[in-house]
Protein backbone atom coordinates (compact mmCIF):
# COMPACT_ATOMS: atom_id res chain seq x y z
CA UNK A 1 -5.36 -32.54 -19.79
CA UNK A 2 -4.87 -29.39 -22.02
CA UNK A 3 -8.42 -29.21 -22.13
CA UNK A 4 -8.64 -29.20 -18.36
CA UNK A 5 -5.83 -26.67 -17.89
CA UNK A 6 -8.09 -24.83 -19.84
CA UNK A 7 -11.12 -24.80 -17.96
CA UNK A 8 -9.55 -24.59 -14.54
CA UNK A 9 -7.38 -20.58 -15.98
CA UNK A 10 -11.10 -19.68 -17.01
CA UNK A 11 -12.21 -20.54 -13.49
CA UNK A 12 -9.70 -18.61 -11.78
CA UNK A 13 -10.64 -15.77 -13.66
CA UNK A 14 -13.97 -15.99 -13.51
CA UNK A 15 -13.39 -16.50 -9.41
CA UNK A 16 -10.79 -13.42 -9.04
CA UNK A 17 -13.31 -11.13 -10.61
CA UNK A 18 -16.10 -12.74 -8.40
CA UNK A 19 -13.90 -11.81 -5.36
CA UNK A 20 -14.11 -8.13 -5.47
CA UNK A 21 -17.81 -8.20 -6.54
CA UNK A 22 -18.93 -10.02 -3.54
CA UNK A 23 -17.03 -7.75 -1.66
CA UNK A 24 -18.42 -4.84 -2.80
CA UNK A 25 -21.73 -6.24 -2.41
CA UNK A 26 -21.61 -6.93 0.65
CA UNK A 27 -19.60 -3.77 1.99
CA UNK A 28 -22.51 -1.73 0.34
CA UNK A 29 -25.47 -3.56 2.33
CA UNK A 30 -23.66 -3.50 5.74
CA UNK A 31 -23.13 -0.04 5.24
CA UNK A 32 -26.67 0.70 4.60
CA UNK A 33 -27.68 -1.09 7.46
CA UNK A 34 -24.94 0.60 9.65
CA UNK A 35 -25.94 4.26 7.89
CA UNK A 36 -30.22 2.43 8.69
CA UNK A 37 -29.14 1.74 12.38
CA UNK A 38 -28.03 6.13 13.08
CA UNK A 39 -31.64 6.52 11.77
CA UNK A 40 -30.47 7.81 8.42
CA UNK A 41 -31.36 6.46 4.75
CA UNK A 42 -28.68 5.03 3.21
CA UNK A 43 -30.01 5.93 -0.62
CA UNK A 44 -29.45 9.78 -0.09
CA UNK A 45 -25.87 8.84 1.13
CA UNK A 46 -25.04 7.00 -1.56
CA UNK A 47 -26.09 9.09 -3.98
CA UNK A 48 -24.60 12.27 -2.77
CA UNK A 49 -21.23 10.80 -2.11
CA UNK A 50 -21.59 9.35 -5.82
CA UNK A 51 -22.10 12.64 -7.52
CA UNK A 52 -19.87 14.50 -5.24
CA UNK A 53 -17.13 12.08 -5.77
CA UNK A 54 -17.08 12.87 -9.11
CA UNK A 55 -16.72 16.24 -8.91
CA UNK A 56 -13.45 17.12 -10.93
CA UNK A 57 -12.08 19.29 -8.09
CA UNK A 58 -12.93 15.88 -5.84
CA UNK A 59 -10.81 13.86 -8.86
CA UNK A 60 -7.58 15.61 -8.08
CA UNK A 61 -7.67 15.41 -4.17
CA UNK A 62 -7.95 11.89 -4.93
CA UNK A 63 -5.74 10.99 -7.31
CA UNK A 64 -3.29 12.87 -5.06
CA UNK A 65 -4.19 11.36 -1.94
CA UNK A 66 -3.96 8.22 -3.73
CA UNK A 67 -0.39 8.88 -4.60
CA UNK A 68 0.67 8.69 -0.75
CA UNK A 69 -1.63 6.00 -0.16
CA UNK A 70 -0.13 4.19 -3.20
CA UNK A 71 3.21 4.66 -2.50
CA UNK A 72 2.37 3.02 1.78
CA UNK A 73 0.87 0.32 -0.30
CA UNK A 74 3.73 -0.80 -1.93
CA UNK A 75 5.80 -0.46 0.63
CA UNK A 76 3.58 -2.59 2.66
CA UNK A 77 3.50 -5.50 0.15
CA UNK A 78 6.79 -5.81 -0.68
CA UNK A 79 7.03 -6.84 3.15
CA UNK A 80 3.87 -8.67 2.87
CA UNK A 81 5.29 -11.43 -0.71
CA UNK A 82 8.31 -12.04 1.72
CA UNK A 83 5.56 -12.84 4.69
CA UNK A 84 6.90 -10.04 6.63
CA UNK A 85 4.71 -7.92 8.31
CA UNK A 86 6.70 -4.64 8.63
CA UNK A 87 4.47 -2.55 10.63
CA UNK A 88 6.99 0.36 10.96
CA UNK A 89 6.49 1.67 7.89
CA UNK A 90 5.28 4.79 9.80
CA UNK A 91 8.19 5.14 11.81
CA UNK A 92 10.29 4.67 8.58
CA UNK A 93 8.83 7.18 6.07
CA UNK A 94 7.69 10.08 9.03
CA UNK A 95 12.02 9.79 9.94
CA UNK A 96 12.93 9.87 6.04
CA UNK A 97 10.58 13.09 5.26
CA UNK A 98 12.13 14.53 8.43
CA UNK A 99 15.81 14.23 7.62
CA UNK A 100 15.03 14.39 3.61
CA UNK A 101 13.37 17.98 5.19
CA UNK A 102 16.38 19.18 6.68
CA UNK A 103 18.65 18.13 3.70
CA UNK A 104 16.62 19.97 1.30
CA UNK A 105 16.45 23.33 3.50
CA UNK A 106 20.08 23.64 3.95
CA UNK A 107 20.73 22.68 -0.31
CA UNK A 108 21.45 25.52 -2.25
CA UNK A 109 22.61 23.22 -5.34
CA UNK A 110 20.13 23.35 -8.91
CA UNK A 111 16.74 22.43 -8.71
CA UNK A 112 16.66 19.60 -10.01
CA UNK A 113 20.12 17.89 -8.38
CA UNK A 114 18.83 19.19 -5.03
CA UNK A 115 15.70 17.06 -5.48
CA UNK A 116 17.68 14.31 -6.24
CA UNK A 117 19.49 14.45 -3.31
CA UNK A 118 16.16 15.13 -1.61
CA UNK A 119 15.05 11.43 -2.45
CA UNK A 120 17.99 9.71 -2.20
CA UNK A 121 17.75 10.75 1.60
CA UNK A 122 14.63 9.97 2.36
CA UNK A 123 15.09 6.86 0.44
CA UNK A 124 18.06 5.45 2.30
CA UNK A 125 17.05 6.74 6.03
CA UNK A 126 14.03 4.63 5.57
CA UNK A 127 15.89 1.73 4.24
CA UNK A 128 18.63 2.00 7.14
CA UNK A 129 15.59 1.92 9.66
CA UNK A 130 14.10 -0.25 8.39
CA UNK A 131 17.21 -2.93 7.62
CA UNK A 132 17.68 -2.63 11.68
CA UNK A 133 14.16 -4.76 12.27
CA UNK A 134 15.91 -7.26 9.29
CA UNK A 135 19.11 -7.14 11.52
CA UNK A 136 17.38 -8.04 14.44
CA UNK A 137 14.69 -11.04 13.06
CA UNK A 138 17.84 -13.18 11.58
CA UNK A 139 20.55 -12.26 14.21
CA UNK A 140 18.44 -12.46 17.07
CA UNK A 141 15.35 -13.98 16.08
CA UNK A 142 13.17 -10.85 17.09
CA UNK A 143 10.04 -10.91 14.96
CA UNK A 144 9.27 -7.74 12.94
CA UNK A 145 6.24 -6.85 14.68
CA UNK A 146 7.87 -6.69 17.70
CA UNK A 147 10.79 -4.69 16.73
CA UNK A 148 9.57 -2.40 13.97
CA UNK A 149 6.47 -1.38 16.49
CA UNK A 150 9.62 -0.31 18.82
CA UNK A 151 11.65 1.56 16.00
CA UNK A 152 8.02 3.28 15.11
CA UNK A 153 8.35 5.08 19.12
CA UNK A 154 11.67 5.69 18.43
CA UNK A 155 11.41 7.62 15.51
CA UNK A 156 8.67 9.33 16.92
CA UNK A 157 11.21 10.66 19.67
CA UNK A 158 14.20 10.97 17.95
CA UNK A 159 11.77 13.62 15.67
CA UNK A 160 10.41 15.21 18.93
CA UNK A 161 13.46 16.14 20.26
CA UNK A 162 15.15 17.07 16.83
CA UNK A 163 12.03 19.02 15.60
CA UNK A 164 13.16 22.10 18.09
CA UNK A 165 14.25 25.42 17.81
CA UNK A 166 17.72 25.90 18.24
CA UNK A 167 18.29 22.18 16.78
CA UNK A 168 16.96 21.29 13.18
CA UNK A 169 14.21 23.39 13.51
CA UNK A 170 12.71 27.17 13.63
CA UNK A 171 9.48 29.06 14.95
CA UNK A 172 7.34 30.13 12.08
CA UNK A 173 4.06 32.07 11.52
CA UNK A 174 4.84 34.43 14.44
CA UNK A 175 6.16 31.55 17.07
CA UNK A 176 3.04 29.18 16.48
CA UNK A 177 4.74 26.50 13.95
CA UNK A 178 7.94 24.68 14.80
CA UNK A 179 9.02 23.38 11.40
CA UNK A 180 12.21 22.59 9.13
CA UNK A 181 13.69 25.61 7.15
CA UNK A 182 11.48 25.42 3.78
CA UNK A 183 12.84 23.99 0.94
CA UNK A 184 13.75 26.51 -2.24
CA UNK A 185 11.48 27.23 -4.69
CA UNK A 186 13.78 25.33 -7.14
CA UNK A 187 13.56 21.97 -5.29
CA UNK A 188 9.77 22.01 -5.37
CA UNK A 189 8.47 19.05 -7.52
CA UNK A 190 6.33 20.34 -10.88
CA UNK A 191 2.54 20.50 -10.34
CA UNK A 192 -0.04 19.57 -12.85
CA UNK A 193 -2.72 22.44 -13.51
CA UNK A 194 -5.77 21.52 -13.85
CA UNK A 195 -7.71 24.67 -13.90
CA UNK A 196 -10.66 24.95 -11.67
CA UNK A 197 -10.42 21.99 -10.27
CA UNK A 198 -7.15 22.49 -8.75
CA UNK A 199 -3.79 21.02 -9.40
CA UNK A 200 -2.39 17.47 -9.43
CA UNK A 201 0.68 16.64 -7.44
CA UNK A 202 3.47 15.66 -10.21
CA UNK A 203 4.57 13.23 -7.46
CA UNK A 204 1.96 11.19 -9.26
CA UNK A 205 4.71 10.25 -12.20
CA UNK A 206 7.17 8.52 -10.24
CA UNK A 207 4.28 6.65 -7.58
CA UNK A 208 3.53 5.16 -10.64
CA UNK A 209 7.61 4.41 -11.69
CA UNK A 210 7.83 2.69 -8.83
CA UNK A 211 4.54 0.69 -9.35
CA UNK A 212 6.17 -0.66 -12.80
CA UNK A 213 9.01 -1.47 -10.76
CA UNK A 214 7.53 -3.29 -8.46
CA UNK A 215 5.63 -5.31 -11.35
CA UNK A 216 8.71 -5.89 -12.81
CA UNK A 217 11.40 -6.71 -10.07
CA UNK A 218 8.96 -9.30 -7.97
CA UNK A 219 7.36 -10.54 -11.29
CA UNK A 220 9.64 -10.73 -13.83
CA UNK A 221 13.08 -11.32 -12.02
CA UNK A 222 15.07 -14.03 -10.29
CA UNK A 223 15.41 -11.78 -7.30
CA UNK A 224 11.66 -11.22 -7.38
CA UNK A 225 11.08 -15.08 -7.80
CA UNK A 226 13.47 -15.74 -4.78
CA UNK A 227 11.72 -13.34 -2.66
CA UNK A 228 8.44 -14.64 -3.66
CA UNK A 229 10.07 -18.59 -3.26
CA UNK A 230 11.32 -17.66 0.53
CA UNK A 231 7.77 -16.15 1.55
CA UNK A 232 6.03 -19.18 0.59
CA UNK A 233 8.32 -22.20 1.88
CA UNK A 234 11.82 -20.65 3.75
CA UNK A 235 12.62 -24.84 3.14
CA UNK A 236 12.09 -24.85 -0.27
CA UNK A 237 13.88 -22.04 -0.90
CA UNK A 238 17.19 -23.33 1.42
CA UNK A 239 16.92 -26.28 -1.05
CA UNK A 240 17.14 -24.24 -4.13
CA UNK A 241 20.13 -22.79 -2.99
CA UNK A 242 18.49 -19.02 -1.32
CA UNK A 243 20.24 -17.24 1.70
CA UNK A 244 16.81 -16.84 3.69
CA UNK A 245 18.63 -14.35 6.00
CA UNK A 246 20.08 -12.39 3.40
CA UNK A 247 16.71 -12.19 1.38
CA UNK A 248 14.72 -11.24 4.75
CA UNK A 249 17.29 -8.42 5.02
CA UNK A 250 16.77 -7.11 1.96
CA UNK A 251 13.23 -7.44 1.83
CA UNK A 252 13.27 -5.24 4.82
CA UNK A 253 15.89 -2.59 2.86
CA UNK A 254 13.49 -2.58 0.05
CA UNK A 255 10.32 -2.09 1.91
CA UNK A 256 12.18 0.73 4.06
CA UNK A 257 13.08 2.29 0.90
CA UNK A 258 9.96 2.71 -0.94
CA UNK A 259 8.40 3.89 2.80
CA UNK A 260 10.94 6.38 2.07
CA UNK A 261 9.12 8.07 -0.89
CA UNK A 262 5.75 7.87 1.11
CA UNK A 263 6.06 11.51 2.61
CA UNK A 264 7.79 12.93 -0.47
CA UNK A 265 4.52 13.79 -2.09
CA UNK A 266 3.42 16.07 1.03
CA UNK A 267 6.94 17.67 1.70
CA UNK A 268 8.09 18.30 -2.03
CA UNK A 269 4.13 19.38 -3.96
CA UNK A 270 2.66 20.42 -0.76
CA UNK A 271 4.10 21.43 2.50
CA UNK A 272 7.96 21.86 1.50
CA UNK A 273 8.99 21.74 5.01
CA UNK A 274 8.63 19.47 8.58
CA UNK A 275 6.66 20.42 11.05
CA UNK A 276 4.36 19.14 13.65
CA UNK A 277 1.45 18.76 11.74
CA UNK A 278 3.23 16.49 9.35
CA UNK A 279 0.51 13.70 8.34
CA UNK A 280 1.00 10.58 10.62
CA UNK A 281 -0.89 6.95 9.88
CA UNK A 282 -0.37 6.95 5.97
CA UNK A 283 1.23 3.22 6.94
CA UNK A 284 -1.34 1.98 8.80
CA UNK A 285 -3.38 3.15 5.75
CA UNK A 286 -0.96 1.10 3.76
CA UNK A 287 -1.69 -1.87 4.78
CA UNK A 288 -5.55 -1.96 4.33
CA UNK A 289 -4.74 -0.98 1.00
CA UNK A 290 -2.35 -3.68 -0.16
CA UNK A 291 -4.67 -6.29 1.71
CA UNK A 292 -7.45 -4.97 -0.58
CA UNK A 293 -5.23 -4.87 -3.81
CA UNK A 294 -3.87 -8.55 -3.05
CA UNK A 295 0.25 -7.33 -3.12
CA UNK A 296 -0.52 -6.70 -6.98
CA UNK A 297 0.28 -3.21 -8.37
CA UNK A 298 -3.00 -2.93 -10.14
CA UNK A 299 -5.27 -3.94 -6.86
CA UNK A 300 -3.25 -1.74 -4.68
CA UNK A 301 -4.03 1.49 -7.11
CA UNK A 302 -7.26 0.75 -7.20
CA UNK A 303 -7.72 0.44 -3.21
CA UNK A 304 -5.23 3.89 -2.86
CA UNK A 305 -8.11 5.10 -5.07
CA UNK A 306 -11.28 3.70 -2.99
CA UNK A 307 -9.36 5.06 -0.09
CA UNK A 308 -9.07 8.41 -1.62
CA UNK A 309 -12.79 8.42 -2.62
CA UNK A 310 -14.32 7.23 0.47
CA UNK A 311 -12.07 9.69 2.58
CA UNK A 312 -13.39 12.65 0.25
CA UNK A 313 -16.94 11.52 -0.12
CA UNK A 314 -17.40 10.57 3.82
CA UNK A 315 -16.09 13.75 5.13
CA UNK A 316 -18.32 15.75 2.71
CA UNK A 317 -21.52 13.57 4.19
CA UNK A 318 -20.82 15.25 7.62
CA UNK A 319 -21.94 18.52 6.47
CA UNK A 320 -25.06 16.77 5.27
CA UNK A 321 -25.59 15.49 9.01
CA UNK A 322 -24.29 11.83 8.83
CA UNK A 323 -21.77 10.96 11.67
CA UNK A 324 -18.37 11.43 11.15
CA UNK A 325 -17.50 8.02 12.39
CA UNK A 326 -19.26 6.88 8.95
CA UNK A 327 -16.06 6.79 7.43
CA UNK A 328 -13.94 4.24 9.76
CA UNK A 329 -17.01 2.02 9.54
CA UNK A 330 -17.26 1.77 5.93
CA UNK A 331 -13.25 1.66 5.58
CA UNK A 332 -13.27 -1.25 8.33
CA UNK A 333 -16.17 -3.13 6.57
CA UNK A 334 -14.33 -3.38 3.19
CA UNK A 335 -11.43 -4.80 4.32
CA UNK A 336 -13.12 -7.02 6.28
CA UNK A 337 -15.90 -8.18 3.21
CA UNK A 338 -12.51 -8.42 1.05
CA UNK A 339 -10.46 -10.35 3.28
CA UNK A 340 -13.59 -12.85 3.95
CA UNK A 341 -14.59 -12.59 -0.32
CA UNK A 342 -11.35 -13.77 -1.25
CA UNK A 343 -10.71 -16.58 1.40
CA UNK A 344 -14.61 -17.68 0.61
CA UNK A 345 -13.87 -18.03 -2.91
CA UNK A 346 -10.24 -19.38 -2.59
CA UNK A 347 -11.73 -22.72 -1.27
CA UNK A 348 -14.39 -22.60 -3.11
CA UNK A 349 -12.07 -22.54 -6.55
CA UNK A 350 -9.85 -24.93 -4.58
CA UNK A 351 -12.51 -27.90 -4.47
CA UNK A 352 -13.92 -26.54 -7.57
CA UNK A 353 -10.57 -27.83 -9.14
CA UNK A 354 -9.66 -30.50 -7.18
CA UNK A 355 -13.09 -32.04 -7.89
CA UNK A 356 -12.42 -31.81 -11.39
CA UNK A 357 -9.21 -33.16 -11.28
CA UNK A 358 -10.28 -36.33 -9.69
CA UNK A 359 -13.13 -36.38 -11.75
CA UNK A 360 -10.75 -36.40 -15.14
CA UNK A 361 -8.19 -38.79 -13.52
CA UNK A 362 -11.16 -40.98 -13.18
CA UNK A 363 -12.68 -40.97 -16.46
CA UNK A 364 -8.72 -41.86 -17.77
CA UNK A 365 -8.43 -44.48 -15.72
CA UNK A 366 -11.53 -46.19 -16.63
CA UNK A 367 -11.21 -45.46 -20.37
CA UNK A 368 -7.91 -46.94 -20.16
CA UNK A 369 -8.91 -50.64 -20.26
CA UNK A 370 -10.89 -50.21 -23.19
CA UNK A 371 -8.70 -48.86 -24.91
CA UNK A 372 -6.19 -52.20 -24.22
CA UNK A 373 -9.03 -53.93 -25.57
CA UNK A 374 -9.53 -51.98 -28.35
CA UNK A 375 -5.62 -53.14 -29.61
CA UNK A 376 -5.78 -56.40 -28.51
């Protein structure tokens, strides 16, 4: 049997890295047929959005657009191991930038205390937004979707009518921008210089803190194994002993919490303030990205950097006269091909193994009597 259990952890690693490879196959023909179909060649395409990707200025805008997306990612998963889908992740981080925002431009404590503050903030807004939708699914029975689709509107006005002037908010840039006061120089997060090719957004350090912690809490903890236990079989877990409403709750509290760091990147490298233009749909973003990174810390990097590449490389084909809708196509047709990869070679490995399985059982069984005869 050792020798089996063998064979079958060899499979599964030879099958997880076939996953993403027929994926990736196949997202690069239907492209080329899609880019084929506008009358276009596909080669050139490729090519250019190869060699401009790589560009070092093109390196840091994604590595820091892959921060945010990183940071939606996790949030996203952490929902998605408990087998909740909390689609208000938009709602949750565009509210905790807001009032983490306002915090900041009225602190005039030391830098690095005021930034401190700054996260805690927007950490805990998103968590209390987010805990509501928990409140809701195990008081009430409400599902998630439902309710966290709801708190995503709400946020969206409760912003709208705070975002004024006269209320947490001033006219800027000669009455044109309605924003949040900025934040002080001294509660900016560091940059990384990179020389010409621009500089990296220190936010970078902790997105990855809180992938580690992520690793470490779901993988490595009893919490982490509860949460993990609940999402697969609430039963099973009830057996064992588990509040399931108590670890739905916090599932949601985490999840709101790391949505809560999403916007920090923007407001505390970039934009250090509010306003209107404040980027919207990072979580939507999110959750294409932890689909394609399988809820695993490594995958969902990766996909935050695909993400960040395509989005570069795509807009940069526009000015070479592809259509702009190139982008949503090829973003749509990867997490389709990985979605359909994975489930294609999840059965596959499943008969794989239960094939050989049977097929060792049987040889046992009928070496068994010989072996009786062998001591009579």
């Amino acid at each position: 049997m050792n020798k089996l259990t063998s064979r079958i952890d060899k499979e599964r690693l030879l099958l997880g890295i076939a996953a993403p490879l027929l994926a990736i196959v196949a997202a690069l023909l239907i492209t080329a047929l899609v880019i084929l179909a506008t009358g276009k060649n596909p080669g050139p395409a490729f090519s250019d959005m190869l060699t401009y990707g790589f560009a070092s200025d093109s390196q840091v805008y994604i590595l820091n657009k892959a921060t945010t997306y990183y940071l939606a990612g996790i949030s996203v998963a952490i929902g998605f191991r408990m087998n909740l889908f909390n689609i208000g992740v938009d709602g949750q981080y565009r509210l905790a930038a807001f009032f983490a925002a306002v915090l900041g431009g009225a602190l005039t404590l030391p830098g690095w205390l005021s930034m401190l503050l700054i996260l805690i903030c927007a950490m805990a807004t998103g968590a209390v937004w987010a805990a509501i939708a928990g409140v809701l699914k195990v008081t009430r029975g409400v599902s998630e979707v439902i309710s966290t689709i709801m708190l995503n509107s709400i946020a969206t006005a409760v912003i709208g009518y705070l975002l004024q002037p006269g209320k947490l908010a001033q006219l800027y840039q000669g009455g044109t921008v309605v924003a949040t006061k900025p934040l002080p120089s001294a509660s900016h997060f560091f940059l990384i210089d990179t020389g010409a090719s621009g500089e990296l957004d220190g936010f970078i350090v902790i997105a990855a803190i809180v992938g580690v912690a992520y690793w470490f809490v779901l993988g490595r903890t009893r919490f982490g194994y509860d949460l993990r236990t609940v999402g697969q079989s609430e039963s099973a877990a009830t057996a064992s002993g588990v509040s399931v409403k108590k670890m739905v709750v916090t599932s949601m509290i985490i999840s709101g919490a790391a949505a809560g760091l999403i916007g920090m990147p923007t407001l505390l490298n970039e934009s250090y303030q509010y306003s209107s233009d404040f980027p919207t749909g990072i979580a939507f973003t999110g959750i294409a990205i932890a689909l394609l990174g399988r809820n695993n810390p490594i995958g969902i990097a990766l996909g935050a950097l695909l993400w960040g590449f395509l989005e570069r490389t795509t807009n940069h084909l526009e000015f070479q006269g592809y259509d702009k809708e190139i982008l949503g196509v090829i973003q749509g047709v990867i997490v389709l091909c990985v979605v359909i990869a994975y489930e294609v070679v999840r059965r596959y490995g499943l008969k794989r193994q239960q094939h050989k399985v049977g097929a060792e059982l049987a040889a046992q069984a009928a070496a068994a009597p010989m072996k009786k005869q062998e001591v009579a």
